[in-house]
C-alpha atoms as a PDB file:
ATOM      1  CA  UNK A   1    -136.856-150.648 -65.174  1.00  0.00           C
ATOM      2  CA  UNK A   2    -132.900-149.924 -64.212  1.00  0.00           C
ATOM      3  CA  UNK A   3    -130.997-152.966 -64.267  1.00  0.00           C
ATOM      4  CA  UNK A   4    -127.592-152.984 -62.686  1.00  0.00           C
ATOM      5  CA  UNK A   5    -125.040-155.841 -63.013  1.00  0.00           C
ATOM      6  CA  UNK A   6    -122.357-157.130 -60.052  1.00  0.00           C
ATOM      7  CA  UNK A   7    -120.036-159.682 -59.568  1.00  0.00           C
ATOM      8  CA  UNK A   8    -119.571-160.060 -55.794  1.00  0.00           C
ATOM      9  CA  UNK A   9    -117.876-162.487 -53.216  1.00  0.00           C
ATOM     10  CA  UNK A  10    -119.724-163.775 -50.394  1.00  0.00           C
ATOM     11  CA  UNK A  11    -117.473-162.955 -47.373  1.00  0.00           C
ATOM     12  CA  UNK A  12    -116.646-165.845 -44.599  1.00  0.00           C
ATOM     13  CA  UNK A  13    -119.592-163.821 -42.368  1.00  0.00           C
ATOM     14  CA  UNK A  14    -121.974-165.404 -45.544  1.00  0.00           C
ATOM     15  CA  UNK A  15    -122.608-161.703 -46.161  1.00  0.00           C
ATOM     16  CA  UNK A  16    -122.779-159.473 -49.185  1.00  0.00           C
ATOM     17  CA  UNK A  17    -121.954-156.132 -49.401  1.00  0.00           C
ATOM     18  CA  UNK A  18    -123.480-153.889 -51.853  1.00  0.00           C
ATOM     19  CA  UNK A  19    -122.342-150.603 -52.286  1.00  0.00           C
ATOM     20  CA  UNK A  20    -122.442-147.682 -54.942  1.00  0.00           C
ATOM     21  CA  UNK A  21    -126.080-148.724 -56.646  1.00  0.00           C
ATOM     22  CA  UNK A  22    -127.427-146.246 -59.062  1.00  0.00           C
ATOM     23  CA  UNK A  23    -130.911-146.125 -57.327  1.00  0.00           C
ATOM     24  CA  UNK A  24    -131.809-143.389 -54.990  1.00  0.00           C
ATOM     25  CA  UNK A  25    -132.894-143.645 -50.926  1.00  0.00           C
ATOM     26  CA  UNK A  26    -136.436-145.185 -50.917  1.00  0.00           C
ATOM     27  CA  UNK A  27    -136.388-146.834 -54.161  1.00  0.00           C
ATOM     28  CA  UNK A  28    -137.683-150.571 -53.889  1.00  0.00           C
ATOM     29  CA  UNK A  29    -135.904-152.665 -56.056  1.00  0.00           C
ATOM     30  CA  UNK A  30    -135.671-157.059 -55.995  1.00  0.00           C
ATOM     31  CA  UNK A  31    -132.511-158.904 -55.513  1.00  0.00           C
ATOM     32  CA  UNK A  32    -132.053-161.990 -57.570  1.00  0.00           C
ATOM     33  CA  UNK A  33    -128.595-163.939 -56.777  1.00  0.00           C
ATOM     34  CA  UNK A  34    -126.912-166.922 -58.912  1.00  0.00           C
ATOM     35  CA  UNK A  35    -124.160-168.672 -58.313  1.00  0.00           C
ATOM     36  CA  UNK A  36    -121.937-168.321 -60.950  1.00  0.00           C
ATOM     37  CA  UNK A  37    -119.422-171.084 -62.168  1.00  0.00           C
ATOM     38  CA  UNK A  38    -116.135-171.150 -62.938  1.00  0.00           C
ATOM     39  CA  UNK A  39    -116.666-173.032 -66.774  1.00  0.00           C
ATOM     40  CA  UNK A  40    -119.513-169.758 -67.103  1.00  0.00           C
ATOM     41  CA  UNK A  41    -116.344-167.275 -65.869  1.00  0.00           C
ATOM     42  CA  UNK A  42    -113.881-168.878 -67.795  1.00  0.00           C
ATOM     43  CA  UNK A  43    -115.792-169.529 -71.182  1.00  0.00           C
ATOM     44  CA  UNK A  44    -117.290-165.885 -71.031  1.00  0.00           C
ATOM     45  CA  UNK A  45    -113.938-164.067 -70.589  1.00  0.00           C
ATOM     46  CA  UNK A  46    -111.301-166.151 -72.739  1.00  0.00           C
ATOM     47  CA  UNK A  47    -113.577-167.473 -75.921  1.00  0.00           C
ATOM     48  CA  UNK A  48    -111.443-164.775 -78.000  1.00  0.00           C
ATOM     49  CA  UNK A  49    -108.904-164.568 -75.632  1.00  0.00           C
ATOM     50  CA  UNK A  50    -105.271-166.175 -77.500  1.00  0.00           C
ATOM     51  CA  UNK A  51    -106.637-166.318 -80.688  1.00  0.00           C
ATOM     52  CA  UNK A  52    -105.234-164.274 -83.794  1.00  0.00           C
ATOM     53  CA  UNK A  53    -107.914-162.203 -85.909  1.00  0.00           C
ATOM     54  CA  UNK A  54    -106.967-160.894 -89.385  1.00  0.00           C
ATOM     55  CA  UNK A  55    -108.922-159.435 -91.717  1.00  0.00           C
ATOM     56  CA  UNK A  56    -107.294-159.942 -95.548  1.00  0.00           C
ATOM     57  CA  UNK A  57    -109.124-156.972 -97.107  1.00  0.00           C
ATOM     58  CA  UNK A  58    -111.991-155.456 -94.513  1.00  0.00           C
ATOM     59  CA  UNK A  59    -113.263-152.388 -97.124  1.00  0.00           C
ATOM     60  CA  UNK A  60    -113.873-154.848 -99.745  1.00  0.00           C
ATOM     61  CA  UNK A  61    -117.039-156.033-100.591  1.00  0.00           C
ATOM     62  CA  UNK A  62    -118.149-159.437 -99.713  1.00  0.00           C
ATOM     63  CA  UNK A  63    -119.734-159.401-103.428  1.00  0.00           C
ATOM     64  CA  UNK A  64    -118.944-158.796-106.835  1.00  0.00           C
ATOM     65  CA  UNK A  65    -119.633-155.666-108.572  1.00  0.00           C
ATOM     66  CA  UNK A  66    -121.243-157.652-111.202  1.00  0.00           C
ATOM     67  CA  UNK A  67    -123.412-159.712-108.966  1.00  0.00           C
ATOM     68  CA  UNK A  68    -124.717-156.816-107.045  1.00  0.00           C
ATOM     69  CA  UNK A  69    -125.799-155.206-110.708  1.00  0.00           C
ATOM     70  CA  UNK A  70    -127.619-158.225-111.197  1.00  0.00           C
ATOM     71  CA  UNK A  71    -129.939-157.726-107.966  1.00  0.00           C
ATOM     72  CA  UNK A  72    -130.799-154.524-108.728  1.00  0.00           C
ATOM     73  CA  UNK A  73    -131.990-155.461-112.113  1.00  0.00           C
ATOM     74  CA  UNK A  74    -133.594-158.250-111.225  1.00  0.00           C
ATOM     75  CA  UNK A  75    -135.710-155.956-108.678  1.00  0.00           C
ATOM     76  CA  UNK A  76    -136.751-154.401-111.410  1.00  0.00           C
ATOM     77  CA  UNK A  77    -138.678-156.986-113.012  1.00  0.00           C
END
């Protein structure tokens, strides 16, 4: 099954055009249309939006040395 994602506007006619689909003359496919709203719009494209992200040290390891020598023996057991 091809999926295949669009964010229209209904024109004043109360039409929909859909145009460059990546399904082939004769293919029968379902349409399935939801009304999206503006809190959806907003909080999908601006959660990250204004906001600083740093990372301190990213190749270091979230662990000690000495802790992760302790899994592996305890593995061992």
């Amino acid at each position: 099954m091809t999926i295949h994602h669009s964010e229209k506007i209904i024109l004043e006619s109360g039409t929909l055009n859909l145009e460059n689909l990546p399904f082939k003359k004769g293919d029968v496919v379902e349409v399935i249309i939801i009304e999206r709203s503006q809190t959806s719009i907003n909080l999908e494209h601006s959660s990250l939006e204004g906001r600083v992200i740093r990372y301190d040290a990213p190749f270091e390891s979230a662990t000690d040395l000495d802790d992760w020598e302790a899994l592996s023996y305890s593995k061992n057991l």
